[in-house]
Structures are given as C-alpha cells and as structure tokens.
C-alpha atoms as a PDB file:
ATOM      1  CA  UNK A   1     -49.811  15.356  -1.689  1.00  0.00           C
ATOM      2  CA  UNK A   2     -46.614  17.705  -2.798  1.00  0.00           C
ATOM      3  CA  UNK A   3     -44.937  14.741  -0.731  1.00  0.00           C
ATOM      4  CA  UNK A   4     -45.747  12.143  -2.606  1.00  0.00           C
ATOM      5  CA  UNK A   5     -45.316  13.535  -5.969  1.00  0.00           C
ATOM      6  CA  UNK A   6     -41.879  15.002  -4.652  1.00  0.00           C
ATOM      7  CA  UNK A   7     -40.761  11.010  -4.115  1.00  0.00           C
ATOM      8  CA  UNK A   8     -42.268  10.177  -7.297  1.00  0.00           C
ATOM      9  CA  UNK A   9     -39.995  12.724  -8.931  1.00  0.00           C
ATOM     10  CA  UNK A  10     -37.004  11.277  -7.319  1.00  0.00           C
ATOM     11  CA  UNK A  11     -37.787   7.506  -7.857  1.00  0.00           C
ATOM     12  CA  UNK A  12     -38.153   8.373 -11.872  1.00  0.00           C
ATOM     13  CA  UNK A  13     -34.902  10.329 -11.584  1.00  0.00           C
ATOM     14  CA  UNK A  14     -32.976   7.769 -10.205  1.00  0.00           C
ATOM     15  CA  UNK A  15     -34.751   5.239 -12.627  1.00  0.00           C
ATOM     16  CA  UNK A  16     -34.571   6.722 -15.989  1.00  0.00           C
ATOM     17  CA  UNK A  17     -31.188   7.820 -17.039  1.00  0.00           C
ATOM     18  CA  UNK A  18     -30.053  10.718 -18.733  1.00  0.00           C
ATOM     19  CA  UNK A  19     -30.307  10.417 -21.945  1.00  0.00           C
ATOM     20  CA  UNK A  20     -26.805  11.836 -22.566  1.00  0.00           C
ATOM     21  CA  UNK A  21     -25.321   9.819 -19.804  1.00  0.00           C
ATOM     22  CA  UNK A  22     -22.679   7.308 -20.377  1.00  0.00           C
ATOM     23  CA  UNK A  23     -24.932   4.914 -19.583  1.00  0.00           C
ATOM     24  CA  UNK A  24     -27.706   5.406 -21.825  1.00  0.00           C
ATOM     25  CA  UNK A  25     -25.209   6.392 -24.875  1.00  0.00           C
ATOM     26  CA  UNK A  26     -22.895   2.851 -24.477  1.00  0.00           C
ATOM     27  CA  UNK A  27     -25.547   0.144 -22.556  1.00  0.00           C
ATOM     28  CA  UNK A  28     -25.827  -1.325 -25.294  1.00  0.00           C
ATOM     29  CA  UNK A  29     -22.557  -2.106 -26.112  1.00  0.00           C
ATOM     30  CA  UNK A  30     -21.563  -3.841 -22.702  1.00  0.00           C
ATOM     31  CA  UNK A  31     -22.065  -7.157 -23.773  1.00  0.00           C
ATOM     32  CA  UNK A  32     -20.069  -7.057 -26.583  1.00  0.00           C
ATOM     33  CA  UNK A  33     -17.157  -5.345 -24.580  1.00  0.00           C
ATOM     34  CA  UNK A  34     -17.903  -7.980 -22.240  1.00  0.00           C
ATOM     35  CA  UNK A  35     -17.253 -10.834 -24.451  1.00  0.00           C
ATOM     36  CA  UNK A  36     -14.159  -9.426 -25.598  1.00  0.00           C
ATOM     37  CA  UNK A  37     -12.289  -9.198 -22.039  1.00  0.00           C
ATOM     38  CA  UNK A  38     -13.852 -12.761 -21.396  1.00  0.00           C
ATOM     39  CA  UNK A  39     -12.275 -13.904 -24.798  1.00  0.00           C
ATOM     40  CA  UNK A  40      -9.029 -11.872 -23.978  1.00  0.00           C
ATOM     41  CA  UNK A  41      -8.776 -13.224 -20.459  1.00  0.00           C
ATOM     42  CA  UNK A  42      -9.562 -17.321 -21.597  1.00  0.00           C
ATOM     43  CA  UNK A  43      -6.890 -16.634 -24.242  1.00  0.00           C
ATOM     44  CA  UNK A  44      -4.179 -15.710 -22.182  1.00  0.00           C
ATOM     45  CA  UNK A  45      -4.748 -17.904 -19.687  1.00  0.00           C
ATOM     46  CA  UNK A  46      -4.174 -20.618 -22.509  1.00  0.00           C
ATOM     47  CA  UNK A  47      -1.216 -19.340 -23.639  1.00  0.00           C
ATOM     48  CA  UNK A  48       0.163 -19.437 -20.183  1.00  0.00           C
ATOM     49  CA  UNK A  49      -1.247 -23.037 -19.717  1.00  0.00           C
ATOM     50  CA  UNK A  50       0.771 -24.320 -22.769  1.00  0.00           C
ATOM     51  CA  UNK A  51       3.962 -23.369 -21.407  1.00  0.00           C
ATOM     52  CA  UNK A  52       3.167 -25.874 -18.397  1.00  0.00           C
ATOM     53  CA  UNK A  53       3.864 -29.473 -20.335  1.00  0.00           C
ATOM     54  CA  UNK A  54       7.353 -27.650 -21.159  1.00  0.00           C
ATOM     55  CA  UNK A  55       8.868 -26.215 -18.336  1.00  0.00           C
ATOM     56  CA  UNK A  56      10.543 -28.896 -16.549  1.00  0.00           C
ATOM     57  CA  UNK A  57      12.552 -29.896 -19.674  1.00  0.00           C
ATOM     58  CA  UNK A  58      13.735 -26.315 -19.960  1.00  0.00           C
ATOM     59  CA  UNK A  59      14.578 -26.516 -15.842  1.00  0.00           C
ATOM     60  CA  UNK A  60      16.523 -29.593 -16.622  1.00  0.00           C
ATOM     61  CA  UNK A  61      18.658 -27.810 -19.078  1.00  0.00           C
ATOM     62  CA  UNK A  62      19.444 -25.110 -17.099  1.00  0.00           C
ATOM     63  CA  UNK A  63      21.120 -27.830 -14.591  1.00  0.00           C
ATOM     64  CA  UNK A  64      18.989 -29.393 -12.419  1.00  0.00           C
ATOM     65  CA  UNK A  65      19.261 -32.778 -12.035  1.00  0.00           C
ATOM     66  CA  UNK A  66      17.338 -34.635  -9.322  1.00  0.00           C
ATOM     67  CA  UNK A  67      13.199 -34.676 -10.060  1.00  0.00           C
ATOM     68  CA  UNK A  68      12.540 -32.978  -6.965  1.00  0.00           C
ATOM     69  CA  UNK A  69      14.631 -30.184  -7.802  1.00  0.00           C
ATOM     70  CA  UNK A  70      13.080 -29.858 -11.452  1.00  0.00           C
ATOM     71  CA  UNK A  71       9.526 -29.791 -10.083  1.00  0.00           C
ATOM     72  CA  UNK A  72       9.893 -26.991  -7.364  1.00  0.00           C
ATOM     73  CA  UNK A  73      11.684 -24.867 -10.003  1.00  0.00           C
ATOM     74  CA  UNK A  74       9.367 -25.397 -12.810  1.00  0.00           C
ATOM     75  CA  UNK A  75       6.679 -24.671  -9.886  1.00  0.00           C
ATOM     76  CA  UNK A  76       7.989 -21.238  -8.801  1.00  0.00           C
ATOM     77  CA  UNK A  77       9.106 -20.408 -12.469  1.00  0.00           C
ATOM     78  CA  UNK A  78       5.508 -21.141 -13.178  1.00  0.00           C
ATOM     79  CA  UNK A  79       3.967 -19.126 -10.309  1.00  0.00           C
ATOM     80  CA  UNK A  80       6.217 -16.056 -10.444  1.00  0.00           C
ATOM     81  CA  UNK A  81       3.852 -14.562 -13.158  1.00  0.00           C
ATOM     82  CA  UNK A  82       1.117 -14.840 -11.229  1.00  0.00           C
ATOM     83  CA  UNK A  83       2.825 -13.921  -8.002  1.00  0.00           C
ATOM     84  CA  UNK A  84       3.500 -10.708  -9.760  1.00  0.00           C
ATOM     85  CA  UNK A  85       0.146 -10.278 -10.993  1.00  0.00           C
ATOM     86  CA  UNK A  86      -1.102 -10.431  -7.517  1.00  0.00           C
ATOM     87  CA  UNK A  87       1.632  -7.879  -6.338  1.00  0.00           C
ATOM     88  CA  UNK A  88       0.888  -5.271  -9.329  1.00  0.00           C
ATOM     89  CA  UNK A  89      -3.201  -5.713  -8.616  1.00  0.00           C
ATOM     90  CA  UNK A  90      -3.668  -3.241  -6.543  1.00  0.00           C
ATOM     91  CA  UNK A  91      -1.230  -0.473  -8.177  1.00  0.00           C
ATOM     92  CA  UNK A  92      -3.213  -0.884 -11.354  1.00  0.00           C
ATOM     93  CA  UNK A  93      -6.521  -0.760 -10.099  1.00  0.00           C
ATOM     94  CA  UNK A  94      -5.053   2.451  -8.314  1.00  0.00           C
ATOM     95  CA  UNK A  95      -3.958   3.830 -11.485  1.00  0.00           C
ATOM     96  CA  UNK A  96      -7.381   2.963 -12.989  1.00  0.00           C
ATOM     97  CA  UNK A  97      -9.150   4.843 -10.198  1.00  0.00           C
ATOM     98  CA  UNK A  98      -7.081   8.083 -10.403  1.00  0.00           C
ATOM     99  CA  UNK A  99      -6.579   8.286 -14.186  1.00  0.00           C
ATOM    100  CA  UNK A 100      -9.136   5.964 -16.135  1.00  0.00           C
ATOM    101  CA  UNK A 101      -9.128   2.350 -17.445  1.00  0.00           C
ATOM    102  CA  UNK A 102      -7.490   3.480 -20.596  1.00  0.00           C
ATOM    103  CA  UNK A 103      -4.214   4.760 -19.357  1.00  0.00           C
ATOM    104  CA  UNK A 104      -4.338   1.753 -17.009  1.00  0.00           C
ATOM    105  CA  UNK A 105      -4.702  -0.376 -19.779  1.00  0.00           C
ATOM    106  CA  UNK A 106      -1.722   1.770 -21.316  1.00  0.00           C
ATOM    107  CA  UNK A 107       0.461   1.007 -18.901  1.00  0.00           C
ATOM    108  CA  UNK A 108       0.138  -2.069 -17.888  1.00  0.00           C
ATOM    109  CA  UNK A 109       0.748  -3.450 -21.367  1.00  0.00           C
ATOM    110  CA  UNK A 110       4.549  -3.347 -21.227  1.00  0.00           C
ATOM    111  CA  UNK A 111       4.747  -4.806 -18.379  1.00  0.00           C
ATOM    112  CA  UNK A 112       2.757  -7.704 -19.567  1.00  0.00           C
ATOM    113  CA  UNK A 113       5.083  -7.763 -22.700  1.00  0.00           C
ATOM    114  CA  UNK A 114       7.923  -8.040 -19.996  1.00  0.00           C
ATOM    115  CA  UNK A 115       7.160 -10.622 -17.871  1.00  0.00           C
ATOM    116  CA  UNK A 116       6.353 -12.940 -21.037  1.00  0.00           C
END
C-alpha cells in the first residue's frame, strides 16, 4: 500500500506543475510568443525573397556580361546569407545554451544588421 501511494505521489508531481514555475506563470502566453517568431520568421524570409527578381541586374552592373556568368553570381550572392546562417547556427544556439535566449537574441542582431 505505502507503494502505491508513494507512485501516486510522484505521478501528480510530475503532472501538476509548480505553481510558481515558469511554466505555470507564462503557458499561457506561448501561443502568442509563438505567433510572433512565426510572423517574424515569414517576414524576413519575404524581404529576402524580394531581393531575388533584382539581383542579376545588379550582377550585370558590376561587369558581368555573359548569362551564365550573371546567374551563378546572382546564385552565390543569393546563397551567401544563408550559407552564413548555416555556419553561425550552431555558435548561437551555443550562446543560447550557456547564457539564455535573450543575450542570444542580443547578439545576434548586429550581425543580422550586417549581412543585410
């Protein structure tokens, strides 16, 4: 019996959250943050779309002449962003690990600001 009602005290621990947890003091606000980085993320993902149709005139006036030549440089013009995205990844998930999303967040911004 003092079994039992032992793992019946766990299973409500682990079930019902502190009331002063994280958690319990901000679930109801994750959907809201949620939207927000989903609204953030579509939004710059736009902006970096719209600079697509452009590109290969701007290639052409920096000297390139033949098509082929335009199209692979607008390409890896295009993809450097994200080929530095990909590099940085893991040194700001790092960052986020060790000292919190915020100063994550905090630092990463520049370098956002930068590449643009």
């Amino acid at each position: 019996m003092a079994i039992s009602a032992n793992a019946a005290n766990v299973a409500n621990a682990v079930h019902s959250p502190d009331p002063h947890s994280y958690v319990a003091r901000n679930g109801a606000y994750w959907r809201r943050k949620l939207v927000v980085c989903v609204f953030g993320s579509f939004t710059t993902l736009v902006s970096l779309s719209m600079l697509l149709p452009f590109l290969p005139l701007y290639v052409e006036q920096l000297g390139m002449r033949s098509p082929a030549a335009i199209v692979q440089w607008s390409g890896v013009a295009f993809g450097a962003t994200f080929f530095g995205t990909a590099l940085t990844a893991p040194l700001w998930g790092r960052l986020a690990g060790l000292y919190g999303p915020a100063a994550s967040r905090c630092s990463c911004a520049p370098q956002s600001a930068w590449r643009s």
